[in-house]
N, C-alpha and C. Protein backbone atom coordinates (compact mmCIF):
# COMPACT_ATOMS: atom_id res chain seq x y z
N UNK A 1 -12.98 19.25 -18.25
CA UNK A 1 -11.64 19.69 -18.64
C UNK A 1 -10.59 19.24 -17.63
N UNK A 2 -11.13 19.13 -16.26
CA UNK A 2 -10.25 18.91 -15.08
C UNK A 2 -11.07 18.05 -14.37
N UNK A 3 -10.52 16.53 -14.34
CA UNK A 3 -10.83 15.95 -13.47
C UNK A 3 -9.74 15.66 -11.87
N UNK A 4 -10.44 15.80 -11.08
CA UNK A 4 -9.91 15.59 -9.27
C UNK A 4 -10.61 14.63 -8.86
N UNK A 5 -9.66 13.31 -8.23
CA UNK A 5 -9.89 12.38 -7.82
C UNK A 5 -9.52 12.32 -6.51
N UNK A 6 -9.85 12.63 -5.24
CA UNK A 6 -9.51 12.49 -3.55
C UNK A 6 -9.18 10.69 -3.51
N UNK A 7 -8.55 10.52 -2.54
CA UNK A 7 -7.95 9.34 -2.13
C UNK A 7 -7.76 9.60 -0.29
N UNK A 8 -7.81 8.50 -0.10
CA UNK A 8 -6.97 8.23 1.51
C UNK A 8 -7.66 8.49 2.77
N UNK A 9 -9.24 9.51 2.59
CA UNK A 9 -10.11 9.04 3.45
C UNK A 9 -10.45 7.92 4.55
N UNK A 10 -10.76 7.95 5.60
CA UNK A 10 -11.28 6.73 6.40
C UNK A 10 -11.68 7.02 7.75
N UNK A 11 -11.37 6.03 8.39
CA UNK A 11 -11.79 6.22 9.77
C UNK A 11 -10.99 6.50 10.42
N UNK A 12 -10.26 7.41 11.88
CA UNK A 12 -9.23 7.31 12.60
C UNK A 12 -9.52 7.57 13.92
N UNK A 13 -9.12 7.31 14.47
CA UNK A 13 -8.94 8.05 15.93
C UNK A 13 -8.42 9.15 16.23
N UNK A 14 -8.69 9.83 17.39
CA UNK A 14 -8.62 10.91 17.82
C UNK A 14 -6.51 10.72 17.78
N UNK A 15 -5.96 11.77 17.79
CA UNK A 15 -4.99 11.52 17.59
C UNK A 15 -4.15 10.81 16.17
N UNK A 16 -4.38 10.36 15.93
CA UNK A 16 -3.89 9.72 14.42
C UNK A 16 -3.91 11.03 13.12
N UNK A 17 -3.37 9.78 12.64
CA UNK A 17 -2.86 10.70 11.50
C UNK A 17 -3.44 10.30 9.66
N UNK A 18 -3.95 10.77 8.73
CA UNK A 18 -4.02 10.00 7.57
C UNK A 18 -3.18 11.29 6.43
N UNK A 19 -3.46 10.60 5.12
CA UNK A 19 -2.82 11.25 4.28
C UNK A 19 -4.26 11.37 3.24
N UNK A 20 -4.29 12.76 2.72
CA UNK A 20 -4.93 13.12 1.49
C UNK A 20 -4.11 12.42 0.23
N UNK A 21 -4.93 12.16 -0.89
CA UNK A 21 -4.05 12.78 -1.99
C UNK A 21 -5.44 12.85 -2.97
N UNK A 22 -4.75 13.85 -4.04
CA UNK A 22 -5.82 14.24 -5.13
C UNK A 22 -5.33 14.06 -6.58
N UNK A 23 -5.25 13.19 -7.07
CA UNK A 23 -4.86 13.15 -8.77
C UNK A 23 -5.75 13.81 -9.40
N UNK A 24 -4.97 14.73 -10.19
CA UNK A 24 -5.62 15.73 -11.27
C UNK A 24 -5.14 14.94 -12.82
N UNK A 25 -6.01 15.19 -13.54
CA UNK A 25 -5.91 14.69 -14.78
C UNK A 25 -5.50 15.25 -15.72
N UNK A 26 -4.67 16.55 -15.52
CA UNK A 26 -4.44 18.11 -16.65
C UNK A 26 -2.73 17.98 -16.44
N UNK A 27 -2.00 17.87 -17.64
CA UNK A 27 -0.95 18.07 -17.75
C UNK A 27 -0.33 19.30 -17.43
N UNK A 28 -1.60 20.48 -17.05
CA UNK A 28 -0.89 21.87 -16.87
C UNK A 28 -1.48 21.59 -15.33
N UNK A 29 -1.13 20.68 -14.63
CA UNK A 29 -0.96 20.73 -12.65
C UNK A 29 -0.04 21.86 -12.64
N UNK A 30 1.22 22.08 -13.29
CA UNK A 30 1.97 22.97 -12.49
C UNK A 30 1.77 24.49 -12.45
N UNK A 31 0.82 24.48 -13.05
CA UNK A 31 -0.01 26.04 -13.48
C UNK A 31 -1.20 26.46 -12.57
N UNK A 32 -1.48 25.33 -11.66
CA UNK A 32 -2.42 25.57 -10.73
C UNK A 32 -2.74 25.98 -9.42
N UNK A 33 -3.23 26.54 -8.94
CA UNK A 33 -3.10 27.05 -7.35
C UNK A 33 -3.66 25.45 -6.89
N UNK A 34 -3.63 24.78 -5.89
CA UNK A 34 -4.33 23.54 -5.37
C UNK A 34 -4.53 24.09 -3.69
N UNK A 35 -5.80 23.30 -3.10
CA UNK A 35 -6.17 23.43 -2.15
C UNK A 35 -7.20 22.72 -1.98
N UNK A 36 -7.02 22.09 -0.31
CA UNK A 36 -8.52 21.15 0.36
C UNK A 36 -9.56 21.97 0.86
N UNK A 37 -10.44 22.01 0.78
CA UNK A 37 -11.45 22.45 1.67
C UNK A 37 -12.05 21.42 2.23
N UNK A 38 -13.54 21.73 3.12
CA UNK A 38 -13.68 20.85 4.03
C UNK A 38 -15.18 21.03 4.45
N UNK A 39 -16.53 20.36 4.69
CA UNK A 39 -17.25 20.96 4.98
C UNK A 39 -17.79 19.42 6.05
N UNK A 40 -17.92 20.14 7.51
CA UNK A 40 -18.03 19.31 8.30
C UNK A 40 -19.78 18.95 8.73
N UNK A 41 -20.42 18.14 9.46
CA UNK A 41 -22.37 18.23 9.67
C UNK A 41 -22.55 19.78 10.21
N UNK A 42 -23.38 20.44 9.72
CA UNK A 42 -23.58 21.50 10.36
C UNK A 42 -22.92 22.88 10.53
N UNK A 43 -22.06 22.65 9.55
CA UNK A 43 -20.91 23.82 9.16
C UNK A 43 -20.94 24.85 7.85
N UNK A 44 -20.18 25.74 7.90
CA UNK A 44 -19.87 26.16 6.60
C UNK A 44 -18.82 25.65 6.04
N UNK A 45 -18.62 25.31 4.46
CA UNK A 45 -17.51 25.06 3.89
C UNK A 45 -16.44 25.49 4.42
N UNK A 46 -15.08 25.62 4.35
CA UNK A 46 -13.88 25.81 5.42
C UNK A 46 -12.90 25.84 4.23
N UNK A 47 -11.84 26.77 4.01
CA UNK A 47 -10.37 26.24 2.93
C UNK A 47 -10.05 25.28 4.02
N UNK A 48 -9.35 24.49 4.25
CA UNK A 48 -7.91 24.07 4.85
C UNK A 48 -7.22 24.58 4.78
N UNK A 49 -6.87 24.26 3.58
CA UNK A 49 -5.12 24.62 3.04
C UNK A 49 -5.13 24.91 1.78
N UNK A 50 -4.22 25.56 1.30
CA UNK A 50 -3.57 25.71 -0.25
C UNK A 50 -2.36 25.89 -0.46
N UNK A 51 -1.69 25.92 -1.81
CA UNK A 51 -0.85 25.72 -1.99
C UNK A 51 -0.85 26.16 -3.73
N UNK A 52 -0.47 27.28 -3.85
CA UNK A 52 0.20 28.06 -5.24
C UNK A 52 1.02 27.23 -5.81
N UNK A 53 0.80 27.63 -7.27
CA UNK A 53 1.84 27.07 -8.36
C UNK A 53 2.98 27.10 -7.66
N UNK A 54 3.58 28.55 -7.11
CA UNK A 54 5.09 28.72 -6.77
C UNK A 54 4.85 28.44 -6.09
N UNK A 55 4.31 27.26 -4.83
CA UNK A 55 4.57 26.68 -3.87
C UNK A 55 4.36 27.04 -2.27
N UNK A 56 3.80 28.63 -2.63
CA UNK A 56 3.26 29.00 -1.08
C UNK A 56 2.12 28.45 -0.43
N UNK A 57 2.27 28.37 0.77
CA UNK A 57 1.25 27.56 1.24
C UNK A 57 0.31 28.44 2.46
N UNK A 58 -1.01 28.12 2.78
CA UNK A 58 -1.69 29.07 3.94
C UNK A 58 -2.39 27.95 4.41
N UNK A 59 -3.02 28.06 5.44
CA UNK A 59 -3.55 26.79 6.03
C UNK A 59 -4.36 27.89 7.73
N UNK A 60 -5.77 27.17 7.65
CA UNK A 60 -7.37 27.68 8.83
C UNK A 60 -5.93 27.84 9.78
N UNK A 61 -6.46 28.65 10.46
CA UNK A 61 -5.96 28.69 12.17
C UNK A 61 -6.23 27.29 13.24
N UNK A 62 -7.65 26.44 12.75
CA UNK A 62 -7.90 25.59 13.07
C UNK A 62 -6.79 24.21 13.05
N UNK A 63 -6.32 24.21 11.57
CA UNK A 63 -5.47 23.12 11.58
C UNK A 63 -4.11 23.63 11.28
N UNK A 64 -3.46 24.75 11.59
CA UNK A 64 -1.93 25.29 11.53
C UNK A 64 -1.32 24.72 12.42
N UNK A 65 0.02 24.08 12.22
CA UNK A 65 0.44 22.99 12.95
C UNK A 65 0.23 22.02 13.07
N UNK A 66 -0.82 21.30 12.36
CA UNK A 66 -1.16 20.05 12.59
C UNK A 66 -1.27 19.30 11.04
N UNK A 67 -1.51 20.37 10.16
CA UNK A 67 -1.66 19.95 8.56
C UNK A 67 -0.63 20.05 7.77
N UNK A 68 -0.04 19.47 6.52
CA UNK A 68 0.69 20.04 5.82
C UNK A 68 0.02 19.52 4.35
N UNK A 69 0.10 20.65 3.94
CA UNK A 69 -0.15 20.66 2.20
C UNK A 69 1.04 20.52 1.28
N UNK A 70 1.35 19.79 0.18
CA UNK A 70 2.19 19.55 -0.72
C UNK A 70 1.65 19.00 -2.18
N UNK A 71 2.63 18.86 -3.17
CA UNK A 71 2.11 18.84 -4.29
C UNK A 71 3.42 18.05 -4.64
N UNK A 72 3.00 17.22 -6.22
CA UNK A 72 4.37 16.66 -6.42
C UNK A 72 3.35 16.94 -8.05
N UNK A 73 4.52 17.91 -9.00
CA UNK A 73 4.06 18.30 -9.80
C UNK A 73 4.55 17.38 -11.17
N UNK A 74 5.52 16.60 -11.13
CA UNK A 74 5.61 15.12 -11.62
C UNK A 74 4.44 14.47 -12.07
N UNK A 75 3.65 14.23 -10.94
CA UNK A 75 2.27 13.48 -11.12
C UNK A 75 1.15 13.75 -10.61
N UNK A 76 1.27 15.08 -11.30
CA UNK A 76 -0.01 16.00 -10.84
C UNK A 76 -1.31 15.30 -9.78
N UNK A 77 -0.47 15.90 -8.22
CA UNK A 77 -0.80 14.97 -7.25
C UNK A 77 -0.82 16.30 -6.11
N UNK A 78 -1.67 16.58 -5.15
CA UNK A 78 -1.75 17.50 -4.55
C UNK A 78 -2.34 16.59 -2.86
N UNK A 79 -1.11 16.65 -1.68
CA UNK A 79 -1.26 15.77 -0.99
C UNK A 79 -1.86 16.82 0.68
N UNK A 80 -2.10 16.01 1.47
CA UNK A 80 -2.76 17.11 2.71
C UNK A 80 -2.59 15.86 3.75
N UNK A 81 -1.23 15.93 4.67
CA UNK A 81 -0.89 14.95 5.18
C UNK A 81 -1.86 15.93 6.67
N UNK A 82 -2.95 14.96 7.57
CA UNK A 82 -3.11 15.85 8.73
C UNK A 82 -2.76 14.60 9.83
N UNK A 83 -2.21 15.40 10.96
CA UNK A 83 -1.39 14.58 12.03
C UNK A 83 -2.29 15.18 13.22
N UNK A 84 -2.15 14.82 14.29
CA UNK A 84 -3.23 14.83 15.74
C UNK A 84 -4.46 15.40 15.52
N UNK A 85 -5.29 14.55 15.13
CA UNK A 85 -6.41 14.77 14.11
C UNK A 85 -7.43 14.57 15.49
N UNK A 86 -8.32 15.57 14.87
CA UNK A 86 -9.64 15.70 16.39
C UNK A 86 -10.86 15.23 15.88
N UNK A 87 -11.54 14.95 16.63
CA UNK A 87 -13.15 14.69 16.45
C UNK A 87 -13.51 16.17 15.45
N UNK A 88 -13.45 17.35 15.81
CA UNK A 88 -13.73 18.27 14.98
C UNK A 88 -12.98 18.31 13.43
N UNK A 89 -12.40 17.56 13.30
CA UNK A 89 -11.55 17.32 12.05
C UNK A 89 -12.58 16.50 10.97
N UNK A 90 -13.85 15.73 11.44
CA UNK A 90 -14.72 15.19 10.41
C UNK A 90 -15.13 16.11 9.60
N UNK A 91 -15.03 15.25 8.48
CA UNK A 91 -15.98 16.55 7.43
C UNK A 91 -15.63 15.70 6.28
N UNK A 92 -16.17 16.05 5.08
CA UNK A 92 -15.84 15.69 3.91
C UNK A 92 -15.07 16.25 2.97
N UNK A 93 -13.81 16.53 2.71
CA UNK A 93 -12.50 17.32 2.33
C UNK A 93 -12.49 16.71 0.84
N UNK A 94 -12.68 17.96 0.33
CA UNK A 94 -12.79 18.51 -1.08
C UNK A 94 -11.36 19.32 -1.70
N UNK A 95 -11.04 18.03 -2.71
CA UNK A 95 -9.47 18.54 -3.32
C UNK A 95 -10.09 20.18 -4.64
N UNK A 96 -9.64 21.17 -4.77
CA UNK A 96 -9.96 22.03 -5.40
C UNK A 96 -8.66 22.68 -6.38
N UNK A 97 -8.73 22.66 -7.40
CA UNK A 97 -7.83 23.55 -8.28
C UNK A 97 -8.33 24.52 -9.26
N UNK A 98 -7.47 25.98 -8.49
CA UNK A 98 -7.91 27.06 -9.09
C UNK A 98 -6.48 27.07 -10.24
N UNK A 99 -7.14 27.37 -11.50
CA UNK A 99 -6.26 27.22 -12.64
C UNK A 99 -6.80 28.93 -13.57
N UNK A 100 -6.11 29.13 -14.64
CA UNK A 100 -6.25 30.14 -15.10
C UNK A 100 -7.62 29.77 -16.13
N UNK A 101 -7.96 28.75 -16.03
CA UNK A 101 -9.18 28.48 -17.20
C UNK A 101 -10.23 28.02 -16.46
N UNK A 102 -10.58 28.04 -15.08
CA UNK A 102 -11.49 27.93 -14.59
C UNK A 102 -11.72 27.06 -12.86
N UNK A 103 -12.45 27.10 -12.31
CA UNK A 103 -12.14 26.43 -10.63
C UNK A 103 -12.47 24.95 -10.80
N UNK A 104 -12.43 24.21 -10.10
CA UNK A 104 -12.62 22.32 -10.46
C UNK A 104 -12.70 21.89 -8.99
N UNK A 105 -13.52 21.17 -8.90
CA UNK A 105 -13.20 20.31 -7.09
C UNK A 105 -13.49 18.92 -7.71
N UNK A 106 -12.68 17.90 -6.39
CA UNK A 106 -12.88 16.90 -6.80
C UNK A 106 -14.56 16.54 -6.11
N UNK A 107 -14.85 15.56 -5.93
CA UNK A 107 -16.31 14.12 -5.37
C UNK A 107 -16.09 14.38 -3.92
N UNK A 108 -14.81 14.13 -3.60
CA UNK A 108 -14.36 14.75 -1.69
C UNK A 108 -14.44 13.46 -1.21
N UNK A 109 -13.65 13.01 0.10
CA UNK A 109 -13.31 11.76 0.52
C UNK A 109 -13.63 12.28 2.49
N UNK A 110 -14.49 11.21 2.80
CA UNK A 110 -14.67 11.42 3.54
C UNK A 110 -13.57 11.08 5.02
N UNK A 111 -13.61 12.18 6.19
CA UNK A 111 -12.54 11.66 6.97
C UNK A 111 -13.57 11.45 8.83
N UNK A 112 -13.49 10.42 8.98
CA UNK A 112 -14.37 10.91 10.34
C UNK A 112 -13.20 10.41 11.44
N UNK A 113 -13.37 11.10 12.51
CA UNK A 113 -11.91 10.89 13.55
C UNK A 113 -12.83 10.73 15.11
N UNK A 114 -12.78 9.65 15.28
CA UNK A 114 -13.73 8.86 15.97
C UNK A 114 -13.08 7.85 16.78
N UNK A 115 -13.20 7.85 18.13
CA UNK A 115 -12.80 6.31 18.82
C UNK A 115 -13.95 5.25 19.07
C-alpha cells in the first residue's frame, strides 16, 4: 500500500555531513507522521528523528543538534540532513511512516562514517 524508498547513503568521514531522503509512493504523505530510525552492529533499533503531519519534530539525545528532519509534502519526500557525523553514527537508517492505515519502513540505506 506504501512504498519507502531511502536514498543518499554512503561513506563519510568523521565530521562530514550527508543528506537522507525517502520517497513515499502514497498521495496521502501529508497525513503521515514520518521518521528515521537506525539500527547500528550490535545495537538496538534507535528512532532518530520524526516528524508529524503538523510538522513537529523530536530527535535521540544522541543526534540533537547535529540532525535535522524535514519533509516536503509536494513530493512526498521525508529528508534527515545529519551534519558532524561520528563513527557512532553507522548504522543502517530506516525511513518509517506511521499513517492512519497502518506502519511502513522503507529497505534502509546504509551510512558508515569512517576515515
Amino acid at each position: 500500500q506504501v512504498q519507502l524508498v531511502e536514498s543518499g547513503g554512503g561513506l563519510v568521514q568523521p565530521g562530514g555531513s550527508l543528506r537522507l531522503s525517502c520517497a513515499a509512493s502514497t498521495s496521502m504523505f501529508g497525513l503521515a507522521n514520518m521518521g528515521w530510525d537506525r539500527r547500528a552492529p550490535g545495537k538496538q533499533r534507535e528512532l532518530v528523528a520524526a516528524i508529524t503531519s503538523g510538522g513537529s519534530t523530536n530527535y535521540a539525545d544522541s543526534v540533537k543538534g547535529r540532525f535535522t528532519i524535514s519533509r516536503d509534502n509536494a513530493k512526498n519526500t521525508v529528508f534527515l540532513q545529519m551534519n558532524s557525523l561520528k563513527p557512532e553514527d553507522t548504522a543502517v537508517y530506516y525511513c518509517h511512516a506511521n499513517t492512519p492505515w497502518g506502519d511502513y519502513w522503507g529497505q534502509g540505506s546504509q551510512v558508515t562514517v569512517s576515515s
